[in-house]
C-alpha atoms as a PDB file:
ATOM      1  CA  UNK A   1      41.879  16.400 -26.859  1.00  0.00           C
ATOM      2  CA  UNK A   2      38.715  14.919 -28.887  1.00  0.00           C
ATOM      3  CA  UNK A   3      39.516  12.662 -32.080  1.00  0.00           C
ATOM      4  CA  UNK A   4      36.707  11.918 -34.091  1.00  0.00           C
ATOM      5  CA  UNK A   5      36.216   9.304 -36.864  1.00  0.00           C
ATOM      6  CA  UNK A   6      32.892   7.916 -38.609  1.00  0.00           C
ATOM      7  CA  UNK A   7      32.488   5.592 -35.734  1.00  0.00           C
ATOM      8  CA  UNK A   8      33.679   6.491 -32.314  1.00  0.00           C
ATOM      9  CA  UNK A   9      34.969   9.090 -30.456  1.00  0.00           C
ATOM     10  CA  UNK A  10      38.463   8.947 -28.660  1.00  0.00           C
ATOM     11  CA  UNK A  11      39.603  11.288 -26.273  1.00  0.00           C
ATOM     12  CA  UNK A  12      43.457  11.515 -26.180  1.00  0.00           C
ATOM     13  CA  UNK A  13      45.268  13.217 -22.971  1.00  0.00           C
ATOM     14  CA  UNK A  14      48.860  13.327 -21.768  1.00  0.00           C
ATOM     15  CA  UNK A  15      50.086  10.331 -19.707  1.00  0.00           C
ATOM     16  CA  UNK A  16      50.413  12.085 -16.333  1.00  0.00           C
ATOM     17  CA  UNK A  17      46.545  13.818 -16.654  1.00  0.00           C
ATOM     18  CA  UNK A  18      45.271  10.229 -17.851  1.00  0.00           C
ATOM     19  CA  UNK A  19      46.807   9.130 -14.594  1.00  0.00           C
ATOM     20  CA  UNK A  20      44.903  11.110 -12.808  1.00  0.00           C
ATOM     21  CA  UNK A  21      41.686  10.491 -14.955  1.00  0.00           C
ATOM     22  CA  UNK A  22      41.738   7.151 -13.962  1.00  0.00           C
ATOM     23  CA  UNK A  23      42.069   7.102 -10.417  1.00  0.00           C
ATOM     24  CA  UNK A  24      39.462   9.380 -10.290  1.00  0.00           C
ATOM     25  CA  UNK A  25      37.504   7.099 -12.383  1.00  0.00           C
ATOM     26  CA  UNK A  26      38.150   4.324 -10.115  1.00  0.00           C
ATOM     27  CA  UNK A  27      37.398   5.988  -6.557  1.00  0.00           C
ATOM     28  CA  UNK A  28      34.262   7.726  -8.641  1.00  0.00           C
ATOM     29  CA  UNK A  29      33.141   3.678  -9.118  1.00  0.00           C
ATOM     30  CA  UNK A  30      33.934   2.389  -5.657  1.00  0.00           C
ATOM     31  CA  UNK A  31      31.789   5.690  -3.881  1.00  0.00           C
ATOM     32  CA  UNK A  32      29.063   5.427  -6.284  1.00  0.00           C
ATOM     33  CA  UNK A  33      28.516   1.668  -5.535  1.00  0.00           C
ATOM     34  CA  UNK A  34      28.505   1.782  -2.126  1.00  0.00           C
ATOM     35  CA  UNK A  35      26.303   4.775  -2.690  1.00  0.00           C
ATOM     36  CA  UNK A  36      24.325   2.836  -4.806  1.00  0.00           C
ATOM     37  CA  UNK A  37      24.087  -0.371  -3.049  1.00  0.00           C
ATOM     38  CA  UNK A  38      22.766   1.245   0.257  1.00  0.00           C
ATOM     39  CA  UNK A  39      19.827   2.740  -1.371  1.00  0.00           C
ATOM     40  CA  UNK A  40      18.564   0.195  -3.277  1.00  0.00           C
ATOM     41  CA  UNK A  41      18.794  -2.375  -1.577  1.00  0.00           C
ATOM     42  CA  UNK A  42      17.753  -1.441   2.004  1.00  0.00           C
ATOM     43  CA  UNK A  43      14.390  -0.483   2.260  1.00  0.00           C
ATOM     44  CA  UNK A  44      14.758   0.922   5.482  1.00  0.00           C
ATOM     45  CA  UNK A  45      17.788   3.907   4.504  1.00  0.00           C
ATOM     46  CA  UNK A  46      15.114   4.733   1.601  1.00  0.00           C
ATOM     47  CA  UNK A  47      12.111   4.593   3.951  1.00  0.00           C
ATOM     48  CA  UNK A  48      14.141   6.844   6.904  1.00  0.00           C
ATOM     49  CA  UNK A  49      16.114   8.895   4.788  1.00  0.00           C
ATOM     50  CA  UNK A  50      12.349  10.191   3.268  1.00  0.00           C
ATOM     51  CA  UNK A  51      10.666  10.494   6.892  1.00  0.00           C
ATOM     52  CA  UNK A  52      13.942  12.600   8.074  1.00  0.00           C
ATOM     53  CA  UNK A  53      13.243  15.161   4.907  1.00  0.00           C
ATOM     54  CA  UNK A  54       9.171  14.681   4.464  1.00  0.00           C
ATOM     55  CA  UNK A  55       8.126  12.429   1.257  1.00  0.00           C
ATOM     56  CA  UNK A  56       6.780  13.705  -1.623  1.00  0.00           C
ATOM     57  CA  UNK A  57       4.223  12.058  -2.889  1.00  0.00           C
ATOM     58  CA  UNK A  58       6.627  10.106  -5.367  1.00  0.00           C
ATOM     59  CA  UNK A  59       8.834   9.141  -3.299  1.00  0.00           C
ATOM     60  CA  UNK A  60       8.890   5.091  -1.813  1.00  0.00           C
ATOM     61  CA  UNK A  61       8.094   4.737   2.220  1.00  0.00           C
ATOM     62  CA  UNK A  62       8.346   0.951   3.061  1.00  0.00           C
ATOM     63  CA  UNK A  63       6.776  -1.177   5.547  1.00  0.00           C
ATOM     64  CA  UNK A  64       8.010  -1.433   8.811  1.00  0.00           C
ATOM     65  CA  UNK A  65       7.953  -5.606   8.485  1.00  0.00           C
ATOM     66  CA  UNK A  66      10.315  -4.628   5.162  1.00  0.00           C
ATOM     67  CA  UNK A  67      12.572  -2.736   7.082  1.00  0.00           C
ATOM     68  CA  UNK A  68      15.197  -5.075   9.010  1.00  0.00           C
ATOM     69  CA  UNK A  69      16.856  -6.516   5.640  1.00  0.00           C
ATOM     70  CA  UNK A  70      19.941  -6.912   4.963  1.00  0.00           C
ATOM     71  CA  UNK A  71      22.241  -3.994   3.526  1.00  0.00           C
ATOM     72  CA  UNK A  72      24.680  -1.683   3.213  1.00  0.00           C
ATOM     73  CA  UNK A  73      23.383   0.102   6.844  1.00  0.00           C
ATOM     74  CA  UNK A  74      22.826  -3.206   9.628  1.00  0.00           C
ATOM     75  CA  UNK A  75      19.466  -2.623  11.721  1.00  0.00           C
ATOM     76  CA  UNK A  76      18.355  -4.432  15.258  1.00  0.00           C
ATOM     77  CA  UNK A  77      15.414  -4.994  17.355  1.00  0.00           C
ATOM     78  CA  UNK A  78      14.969  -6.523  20.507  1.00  0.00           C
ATOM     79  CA  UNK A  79      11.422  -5.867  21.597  1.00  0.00           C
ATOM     80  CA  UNK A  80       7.594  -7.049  21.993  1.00  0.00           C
ATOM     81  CA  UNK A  81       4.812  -6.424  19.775  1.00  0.00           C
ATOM     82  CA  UNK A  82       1.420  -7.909  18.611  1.00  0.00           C
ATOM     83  CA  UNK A  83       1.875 -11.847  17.112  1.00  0.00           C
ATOM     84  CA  UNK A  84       1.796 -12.570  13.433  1.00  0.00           C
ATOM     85  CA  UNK A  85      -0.557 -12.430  11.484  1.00  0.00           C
ATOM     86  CA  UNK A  86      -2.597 -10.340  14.112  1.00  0.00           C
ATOM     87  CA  UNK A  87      -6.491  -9.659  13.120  1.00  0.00           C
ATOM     88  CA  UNK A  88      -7.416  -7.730  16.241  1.00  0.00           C
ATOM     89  CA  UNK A  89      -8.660  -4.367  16.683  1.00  0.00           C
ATOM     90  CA  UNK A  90      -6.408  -1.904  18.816  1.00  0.00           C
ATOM     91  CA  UNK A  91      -6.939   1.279  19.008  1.00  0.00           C
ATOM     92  CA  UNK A  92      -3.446   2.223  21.096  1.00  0.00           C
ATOM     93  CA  UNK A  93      -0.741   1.432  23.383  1.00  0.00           C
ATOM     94  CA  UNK A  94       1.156   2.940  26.283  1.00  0.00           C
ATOM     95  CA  UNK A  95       4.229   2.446  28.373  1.00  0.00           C
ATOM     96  CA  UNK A  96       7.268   4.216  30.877  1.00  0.00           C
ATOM     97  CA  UNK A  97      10.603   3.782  29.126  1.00  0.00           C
ATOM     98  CA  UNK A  98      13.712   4.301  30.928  1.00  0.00           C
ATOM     99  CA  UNK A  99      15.818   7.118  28.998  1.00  0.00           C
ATOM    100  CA  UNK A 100      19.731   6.953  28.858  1.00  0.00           C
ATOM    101  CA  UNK A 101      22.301   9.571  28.118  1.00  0.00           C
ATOM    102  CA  UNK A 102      25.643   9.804  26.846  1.00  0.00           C
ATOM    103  CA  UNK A 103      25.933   6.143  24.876  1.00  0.00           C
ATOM    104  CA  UNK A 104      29.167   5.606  22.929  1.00  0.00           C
ATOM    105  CA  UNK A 105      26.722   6.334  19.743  1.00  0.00           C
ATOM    106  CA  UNK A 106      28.769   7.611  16.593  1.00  0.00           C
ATOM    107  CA  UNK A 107      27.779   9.438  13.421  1.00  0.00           C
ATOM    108  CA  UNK A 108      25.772   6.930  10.886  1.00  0.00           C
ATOM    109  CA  UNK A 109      24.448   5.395  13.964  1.00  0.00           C
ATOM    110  CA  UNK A 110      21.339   5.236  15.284  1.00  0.00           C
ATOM    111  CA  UNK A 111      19.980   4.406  19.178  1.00  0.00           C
ATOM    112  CA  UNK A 112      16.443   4.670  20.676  1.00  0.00           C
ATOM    113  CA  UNK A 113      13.596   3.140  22.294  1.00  0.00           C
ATOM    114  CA  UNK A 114      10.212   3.196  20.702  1.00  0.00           C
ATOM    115  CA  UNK A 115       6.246   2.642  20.827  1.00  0.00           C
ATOM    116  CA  UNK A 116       5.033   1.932  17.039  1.00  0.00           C
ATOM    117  CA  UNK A 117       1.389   1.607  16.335  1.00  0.00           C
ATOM    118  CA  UNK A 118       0.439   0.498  12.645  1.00  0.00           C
ATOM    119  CA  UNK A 119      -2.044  -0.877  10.868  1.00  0.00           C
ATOM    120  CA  UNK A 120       0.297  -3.452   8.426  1.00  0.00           C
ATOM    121  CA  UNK A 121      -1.875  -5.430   5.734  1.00  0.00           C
ATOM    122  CA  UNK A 122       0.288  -8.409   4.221  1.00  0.00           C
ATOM    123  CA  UNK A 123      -2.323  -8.296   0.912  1.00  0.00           C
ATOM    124  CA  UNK A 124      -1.498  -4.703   0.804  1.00  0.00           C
ATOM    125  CA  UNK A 125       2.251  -4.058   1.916  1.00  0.00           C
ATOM    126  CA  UNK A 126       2.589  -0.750   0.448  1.00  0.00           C
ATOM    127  CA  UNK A 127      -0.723   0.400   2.316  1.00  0.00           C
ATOM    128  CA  UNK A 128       0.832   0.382   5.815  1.00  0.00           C
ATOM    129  CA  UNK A 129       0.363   3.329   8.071  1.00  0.00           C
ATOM    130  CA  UNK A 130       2.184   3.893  11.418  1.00  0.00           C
ATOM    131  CA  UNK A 131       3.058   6.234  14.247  1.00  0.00           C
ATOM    132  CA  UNK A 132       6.343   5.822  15.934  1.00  0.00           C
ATOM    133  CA  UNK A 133       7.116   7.653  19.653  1.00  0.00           C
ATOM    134  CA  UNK A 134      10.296   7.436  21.979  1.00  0.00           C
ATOM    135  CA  UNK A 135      13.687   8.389  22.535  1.00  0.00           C
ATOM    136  CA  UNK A 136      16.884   9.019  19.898  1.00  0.00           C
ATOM    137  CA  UNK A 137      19.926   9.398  20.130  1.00  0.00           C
ATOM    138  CA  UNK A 138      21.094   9.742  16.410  1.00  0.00           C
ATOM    139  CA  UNK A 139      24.340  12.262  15.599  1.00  0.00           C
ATOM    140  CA  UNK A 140      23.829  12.266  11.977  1.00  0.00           C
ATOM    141  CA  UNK A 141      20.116  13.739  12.396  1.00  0.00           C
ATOM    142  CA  UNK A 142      20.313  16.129  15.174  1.00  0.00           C
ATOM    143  CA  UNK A 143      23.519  17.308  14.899  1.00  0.00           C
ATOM    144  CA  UNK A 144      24.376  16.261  19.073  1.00  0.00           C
ATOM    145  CA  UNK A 145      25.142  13.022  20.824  1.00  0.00           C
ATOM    146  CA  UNK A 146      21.678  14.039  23.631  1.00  0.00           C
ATOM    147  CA  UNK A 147      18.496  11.606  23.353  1.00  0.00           C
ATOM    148  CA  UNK A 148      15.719  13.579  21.911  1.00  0.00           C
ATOM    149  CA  UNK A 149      11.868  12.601  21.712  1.00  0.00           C
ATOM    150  CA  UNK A 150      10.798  11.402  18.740  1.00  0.00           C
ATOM    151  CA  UNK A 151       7.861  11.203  17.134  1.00  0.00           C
ATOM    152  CA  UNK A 152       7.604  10.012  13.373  1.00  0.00           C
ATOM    153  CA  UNK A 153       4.129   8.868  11.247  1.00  0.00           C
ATOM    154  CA  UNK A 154       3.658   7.688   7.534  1.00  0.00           C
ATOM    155  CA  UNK A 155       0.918   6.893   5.517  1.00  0.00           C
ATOM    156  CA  UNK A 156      -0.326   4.537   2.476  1.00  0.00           C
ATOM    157  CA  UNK A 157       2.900   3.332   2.110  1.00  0.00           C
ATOM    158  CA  UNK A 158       4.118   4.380  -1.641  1.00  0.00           C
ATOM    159  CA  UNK A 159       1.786   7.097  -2.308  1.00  0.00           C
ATOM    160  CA  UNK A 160       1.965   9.205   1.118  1.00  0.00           C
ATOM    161  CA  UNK A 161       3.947  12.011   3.095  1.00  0.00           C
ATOM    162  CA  UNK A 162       5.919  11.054   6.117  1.00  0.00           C
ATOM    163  CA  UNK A 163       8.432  12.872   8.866  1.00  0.00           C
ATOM    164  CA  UNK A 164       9.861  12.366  11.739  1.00  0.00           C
ATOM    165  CA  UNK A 165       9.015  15.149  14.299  1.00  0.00           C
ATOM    166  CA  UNK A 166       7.713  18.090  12.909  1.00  0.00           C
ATOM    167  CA  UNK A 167       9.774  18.321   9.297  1.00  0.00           C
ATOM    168  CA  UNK A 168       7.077  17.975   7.492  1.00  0.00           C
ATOM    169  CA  UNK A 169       2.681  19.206   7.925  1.00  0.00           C
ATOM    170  CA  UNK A 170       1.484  16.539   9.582  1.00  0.00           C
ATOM    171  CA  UNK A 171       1.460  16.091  13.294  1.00  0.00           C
ATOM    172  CA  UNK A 172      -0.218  19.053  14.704  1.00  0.00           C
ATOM    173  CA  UNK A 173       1.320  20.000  18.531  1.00  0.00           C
ATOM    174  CA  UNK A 174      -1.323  21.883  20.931  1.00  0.00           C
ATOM    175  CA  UNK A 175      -0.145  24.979  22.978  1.00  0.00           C
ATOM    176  CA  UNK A 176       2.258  24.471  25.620  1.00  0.00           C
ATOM    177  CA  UNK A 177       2.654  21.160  25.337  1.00  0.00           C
ATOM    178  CA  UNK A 178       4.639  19.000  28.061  1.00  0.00           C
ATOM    179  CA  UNK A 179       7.215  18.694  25.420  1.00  0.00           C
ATOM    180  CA  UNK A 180       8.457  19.403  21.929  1.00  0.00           C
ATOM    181  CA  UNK A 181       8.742  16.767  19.422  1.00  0.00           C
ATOM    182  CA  UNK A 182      12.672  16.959  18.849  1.00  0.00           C
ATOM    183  CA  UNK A 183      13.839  18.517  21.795  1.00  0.00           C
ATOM    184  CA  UNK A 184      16.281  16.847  24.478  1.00  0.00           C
ATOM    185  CA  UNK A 185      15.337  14.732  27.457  1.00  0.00           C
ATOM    186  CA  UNK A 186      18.482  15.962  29.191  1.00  0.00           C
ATOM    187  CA  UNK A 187      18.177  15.085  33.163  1.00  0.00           C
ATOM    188  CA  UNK A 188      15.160  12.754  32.594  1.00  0.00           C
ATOM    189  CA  UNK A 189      15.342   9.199  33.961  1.00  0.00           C
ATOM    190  CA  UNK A 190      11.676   7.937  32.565  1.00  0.00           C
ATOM    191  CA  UNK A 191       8.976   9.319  30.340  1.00  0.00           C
ATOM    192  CA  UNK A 192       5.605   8.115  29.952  1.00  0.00           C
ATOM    193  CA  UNK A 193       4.017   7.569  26.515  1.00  0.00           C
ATOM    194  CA  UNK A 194      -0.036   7.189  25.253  1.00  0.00           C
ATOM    195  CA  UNK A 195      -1.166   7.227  21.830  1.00  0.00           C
ATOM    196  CA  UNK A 196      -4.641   6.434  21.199  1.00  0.00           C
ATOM    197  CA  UNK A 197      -7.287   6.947  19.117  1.00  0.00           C
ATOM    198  CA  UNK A 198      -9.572   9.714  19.927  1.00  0.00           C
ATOM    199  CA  UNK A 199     -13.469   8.409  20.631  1.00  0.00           C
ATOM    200  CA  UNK A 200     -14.562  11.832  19.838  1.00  0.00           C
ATOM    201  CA  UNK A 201     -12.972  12.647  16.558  1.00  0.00           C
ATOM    202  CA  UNK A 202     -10.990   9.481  15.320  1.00  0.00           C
ATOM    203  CA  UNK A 203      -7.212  11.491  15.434  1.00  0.00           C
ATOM    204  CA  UNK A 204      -4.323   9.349  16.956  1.00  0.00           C
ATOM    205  CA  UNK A 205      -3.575  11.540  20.071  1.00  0.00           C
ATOM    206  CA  UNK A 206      -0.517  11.372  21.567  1.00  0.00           C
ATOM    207  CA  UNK A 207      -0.072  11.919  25.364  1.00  0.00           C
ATOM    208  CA  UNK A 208       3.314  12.724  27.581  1.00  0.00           C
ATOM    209  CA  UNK A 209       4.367  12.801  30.965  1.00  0.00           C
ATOM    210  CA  UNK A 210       8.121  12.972  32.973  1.00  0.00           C
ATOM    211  CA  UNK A 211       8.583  10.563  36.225  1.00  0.00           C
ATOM    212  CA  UNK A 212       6.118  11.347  38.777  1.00  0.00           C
ATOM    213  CA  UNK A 213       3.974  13.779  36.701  1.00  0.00           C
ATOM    214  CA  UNK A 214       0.326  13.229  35.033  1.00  0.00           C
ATOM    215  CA  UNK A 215      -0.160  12.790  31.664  1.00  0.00           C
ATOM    216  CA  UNK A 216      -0.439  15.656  29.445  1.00  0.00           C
ATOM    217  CA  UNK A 217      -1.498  15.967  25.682  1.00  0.00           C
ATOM    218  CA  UNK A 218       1.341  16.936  22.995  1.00  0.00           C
ATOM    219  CA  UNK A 219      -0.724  16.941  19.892  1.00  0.00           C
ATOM    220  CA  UNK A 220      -2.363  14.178  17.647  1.00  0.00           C
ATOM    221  CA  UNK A 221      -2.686  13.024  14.187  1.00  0.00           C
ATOM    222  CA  UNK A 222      -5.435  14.206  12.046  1.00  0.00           C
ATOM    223  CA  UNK A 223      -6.924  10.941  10.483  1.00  0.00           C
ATOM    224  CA  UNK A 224      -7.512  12.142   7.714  1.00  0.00           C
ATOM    225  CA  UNK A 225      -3.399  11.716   7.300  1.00  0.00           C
ATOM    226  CA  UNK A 226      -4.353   7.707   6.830  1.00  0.00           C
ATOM    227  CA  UNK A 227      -5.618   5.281   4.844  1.00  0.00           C
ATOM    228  CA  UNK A 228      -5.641   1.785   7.251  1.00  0.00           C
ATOM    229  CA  UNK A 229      -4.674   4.018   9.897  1.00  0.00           C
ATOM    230  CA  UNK A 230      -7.778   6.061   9.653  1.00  0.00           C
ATOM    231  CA  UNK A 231      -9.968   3.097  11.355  1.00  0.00           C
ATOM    232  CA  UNK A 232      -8.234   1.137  13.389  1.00  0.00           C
ATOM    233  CA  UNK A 233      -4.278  -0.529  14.237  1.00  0.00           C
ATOM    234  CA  UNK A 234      -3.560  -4.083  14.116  1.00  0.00           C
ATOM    235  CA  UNK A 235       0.240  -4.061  15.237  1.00  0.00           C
ATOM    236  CA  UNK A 236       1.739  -2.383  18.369  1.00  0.00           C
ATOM    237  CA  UNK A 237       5.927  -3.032  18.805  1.00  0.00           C
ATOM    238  CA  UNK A 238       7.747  -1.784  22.172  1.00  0.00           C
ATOM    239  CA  UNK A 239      11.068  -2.447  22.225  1.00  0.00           C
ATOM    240  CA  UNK A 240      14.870  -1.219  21.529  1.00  0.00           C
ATOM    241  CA  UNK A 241      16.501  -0.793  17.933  1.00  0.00           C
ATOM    242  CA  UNK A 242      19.775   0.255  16.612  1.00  0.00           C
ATOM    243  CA  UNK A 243      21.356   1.177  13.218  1.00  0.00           C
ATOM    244  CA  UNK A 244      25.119   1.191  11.925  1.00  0.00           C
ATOM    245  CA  UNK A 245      26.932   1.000   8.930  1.00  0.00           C
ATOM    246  CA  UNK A 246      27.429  -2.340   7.491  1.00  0.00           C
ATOM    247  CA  UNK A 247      31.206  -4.286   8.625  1.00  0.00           C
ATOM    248  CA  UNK A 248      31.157  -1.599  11.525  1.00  0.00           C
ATOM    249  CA  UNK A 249      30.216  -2.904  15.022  1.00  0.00           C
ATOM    250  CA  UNK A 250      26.789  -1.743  16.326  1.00  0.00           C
ATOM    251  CA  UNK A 251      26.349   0.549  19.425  1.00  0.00           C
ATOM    252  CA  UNK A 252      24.470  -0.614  22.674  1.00  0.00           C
ATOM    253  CA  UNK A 253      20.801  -0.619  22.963  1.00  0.00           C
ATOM    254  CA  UNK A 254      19.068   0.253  25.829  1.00  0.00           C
ATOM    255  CA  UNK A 255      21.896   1.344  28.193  1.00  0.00           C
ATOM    256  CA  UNK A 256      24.188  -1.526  26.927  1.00  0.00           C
ATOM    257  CA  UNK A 257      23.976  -4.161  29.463  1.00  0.00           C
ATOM    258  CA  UNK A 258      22.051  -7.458  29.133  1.00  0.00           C
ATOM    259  CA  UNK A 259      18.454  -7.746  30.355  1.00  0.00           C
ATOM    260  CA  UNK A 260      18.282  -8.340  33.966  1.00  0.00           C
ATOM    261  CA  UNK A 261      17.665  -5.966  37.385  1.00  0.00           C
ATOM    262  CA  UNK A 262      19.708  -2.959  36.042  1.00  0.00           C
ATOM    263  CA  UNK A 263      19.315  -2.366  32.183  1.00  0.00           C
ATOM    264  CA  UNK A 264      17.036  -0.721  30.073  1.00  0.00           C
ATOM    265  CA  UNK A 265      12.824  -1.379  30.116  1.00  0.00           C
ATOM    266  CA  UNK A 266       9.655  -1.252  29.337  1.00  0.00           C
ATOM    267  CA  UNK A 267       7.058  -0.623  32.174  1.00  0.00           C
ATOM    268  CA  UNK A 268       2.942  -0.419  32.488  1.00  0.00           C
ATOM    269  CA  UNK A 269       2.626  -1.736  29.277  1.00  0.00           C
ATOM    270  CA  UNK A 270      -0.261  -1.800  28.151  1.00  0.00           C
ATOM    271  CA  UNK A 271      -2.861  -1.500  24.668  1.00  0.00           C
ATOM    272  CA  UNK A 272      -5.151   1.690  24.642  1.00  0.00           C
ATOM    273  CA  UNK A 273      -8.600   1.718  24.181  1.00  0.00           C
ATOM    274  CA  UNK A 274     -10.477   4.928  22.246  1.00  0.00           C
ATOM    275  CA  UNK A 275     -11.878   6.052  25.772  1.00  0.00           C
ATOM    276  CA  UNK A 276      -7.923   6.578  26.545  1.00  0.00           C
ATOM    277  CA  UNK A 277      -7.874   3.833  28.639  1.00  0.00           C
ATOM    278  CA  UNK A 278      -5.064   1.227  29.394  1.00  0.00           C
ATOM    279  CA  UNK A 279      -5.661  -2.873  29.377  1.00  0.00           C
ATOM    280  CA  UNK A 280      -3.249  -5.421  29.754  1.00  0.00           C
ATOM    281  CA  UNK A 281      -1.993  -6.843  26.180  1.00  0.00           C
ATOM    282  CA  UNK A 282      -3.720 -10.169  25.843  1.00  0.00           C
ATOM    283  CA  UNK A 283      -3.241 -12.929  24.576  1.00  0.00           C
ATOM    284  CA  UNK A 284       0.359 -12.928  25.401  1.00  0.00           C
ATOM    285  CA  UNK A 285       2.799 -10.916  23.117  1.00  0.00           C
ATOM    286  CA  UNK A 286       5.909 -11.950  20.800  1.00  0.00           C
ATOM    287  CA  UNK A 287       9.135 -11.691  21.540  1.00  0.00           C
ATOM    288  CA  UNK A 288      11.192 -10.287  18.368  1.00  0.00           C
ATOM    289  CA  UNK A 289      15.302 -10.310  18.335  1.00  0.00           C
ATOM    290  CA  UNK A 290      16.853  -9.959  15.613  1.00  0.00           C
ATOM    291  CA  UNK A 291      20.443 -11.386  16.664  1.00  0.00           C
ATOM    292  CA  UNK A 292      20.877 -12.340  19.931  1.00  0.00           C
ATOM    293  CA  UNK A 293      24.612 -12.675  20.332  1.00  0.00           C
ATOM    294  CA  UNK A 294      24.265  -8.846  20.623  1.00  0.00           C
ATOM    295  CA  UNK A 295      20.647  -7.623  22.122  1.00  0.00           C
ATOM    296  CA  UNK A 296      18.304  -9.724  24.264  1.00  0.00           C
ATOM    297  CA  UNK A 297      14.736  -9.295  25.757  1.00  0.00           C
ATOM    298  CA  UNK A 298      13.782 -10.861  28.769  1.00  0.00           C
ATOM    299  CA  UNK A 299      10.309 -12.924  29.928  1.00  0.00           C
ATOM    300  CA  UNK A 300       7.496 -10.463  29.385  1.00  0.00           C
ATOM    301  CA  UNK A 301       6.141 -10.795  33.437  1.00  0.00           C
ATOM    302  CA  UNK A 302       2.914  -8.639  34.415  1.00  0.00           C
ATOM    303  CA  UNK A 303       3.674  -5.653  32.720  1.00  0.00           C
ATOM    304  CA  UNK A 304       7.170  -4.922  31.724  1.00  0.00           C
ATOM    305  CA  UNK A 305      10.083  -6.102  30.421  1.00  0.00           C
ATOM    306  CA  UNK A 306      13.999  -5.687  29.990  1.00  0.00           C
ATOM    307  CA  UNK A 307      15.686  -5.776  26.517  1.00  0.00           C
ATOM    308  CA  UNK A 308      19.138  -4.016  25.520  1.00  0.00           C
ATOM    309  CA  UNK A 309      22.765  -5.267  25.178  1.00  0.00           C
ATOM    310  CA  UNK A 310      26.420  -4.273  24.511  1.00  0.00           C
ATOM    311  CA  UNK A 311      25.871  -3.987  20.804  1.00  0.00           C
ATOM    312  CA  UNK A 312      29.297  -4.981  18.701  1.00  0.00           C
ATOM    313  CA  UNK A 313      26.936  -6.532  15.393  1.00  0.00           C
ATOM    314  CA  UNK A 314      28.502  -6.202  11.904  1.00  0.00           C
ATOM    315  CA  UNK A 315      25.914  -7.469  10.261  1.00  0.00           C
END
């Protein structure tokens, strides 16, 4: 029932529907807060909700040094990459990662273990342009608790299209490739990963291989996708990472034990140069964990490393 004076509008209803009204009204607040609160204020759910459905070119992608604040959805890293405030001139990176199956990993969770190469300006944060490669094991995306291969790129930061596998134009895949972005890594112990950039041509190729087999290409990245990208990288990370929802305890990385003989690592890692080539990273690389009491990394020695843990974060 609408009442109207010169002023206002009042709506009068029975008691018992008013009841009703208003603890709809109230859960309606609660849901669209938390709603709310996880967009806007964690770059990352903006930035990977976008790459899972392809950006338009309005929508916001955000740096990957912007992406481990704090939020409604609770992100960790335990890995190596380039130090600080890095002005060198890569033009790739490769490594054998160790692939695990079955983790305890729930919906709004996230699991994998990754090779990100980006060219990440601090002058120009929204001009950052990476490509990401690995395994995932991520419910809420795939629909399955198996680790997948992932690939994922983005470009130019706020003006640019991004995806994850092959969602969106982008990545183009060459016939009969050694594997499909997206699909399973069921049975598979290790898989090899190279992404350089092409001498020839200036694309970010990106080359595959199961344990004991040669590598083989799976497709590249045109350049012209990139700005920064387009020229050169200036960041490589290796490492683990894990998502959850915020007050809920995180899942393991790696294959949730601690870094020592047995758990989860990183072999033959090494940068890329545009010949395809490997080289040992020098000078020495940076550690980066983001909470210790739940993942670790261990001493970077020769070539590889061990990172992981049993998870159990809430924030």
């Amino acid at each position: 029932y609408f009442l109207k004076d010169s002023a206002n509008i009042h709506i009068s209803l029975p008691p018992k529907m008013m009841k009703h009204v208003y603890i709809f009204l109230v859960l309606f607040t609660l849901c669209l807060d938390k709603v709310s609160t996880a967009w806007c204020h964690n770059p990352y759910l903006r930035r990977h909700k976008q790459l899972e459905k392809g950006a338009s070119s309005s929508e916001r992608i955000i740096p990957i040094e912007d992406e481990l604040q704090a939020g409604e959805i609770v992100e960790h890293i335990a890995a190596y990459q380039t130090p600080p405030n890095s002005t060198m001139t890569l033009y790739g990176a490769m490594a054998t990662l160790d692939v695990y199956e079955c983790l305890a990993v729930k919906a709004g969770q996230i699991v994998s273990a990754e090779i990100w190469v980006e060219n990440y300006q601090k002058e120009k944060p929204n001009d950052v342009n990476v490509v990401q490669v690995g395994w995932n094991i991520q419910p809420s995306y795939y629909g399955d608790n198996k680790t997948h291969f992932l690939i994922g790129w983005t470009a130019n930061g706020n003006k640019t299209k991004g995806c994850f596998d092959l969602k969106c134009d982008g990545f183009v895949p060459v016939k009969n490739p050694p594997i499909t972005p997206g699909g399973t890594l069921e049975g598979k112990t290790k898989i090899s990963i190279k992404i350089f950039k092409s001498k020839k041509n200036g694309d970010w190729s990106l080359h595959f291989a199961h344990v004991g087999e040669k590598f083989a290409p799976v497709g590249f990245w045109p350049r012209s996708l990139f700005e920064s990208l387009s020229d050169h990288a200036n960041y490589v990370t290796w490492g683990g990472y894990t998502s959850s929802l915020v007050r809920t305890p995180s899942p393991p990385m790696g294959n949730g034990r601690w870094p020592e003989g047995d758990s989860a690592s990183f072999q033959n890692v090494q940068y890329v140069n545009n010949d395809g080539h490997g080289y040992l990273p020098m000078p020495n690389l940076h550690s980066r964990v983001t909470d210790a009491a739940c993942y670790r990394v261990s001493e970077f020695r020769a070539d590889k490393f061990s990172y992981g843990g049993p998870g159990g974060c809430v924030n």
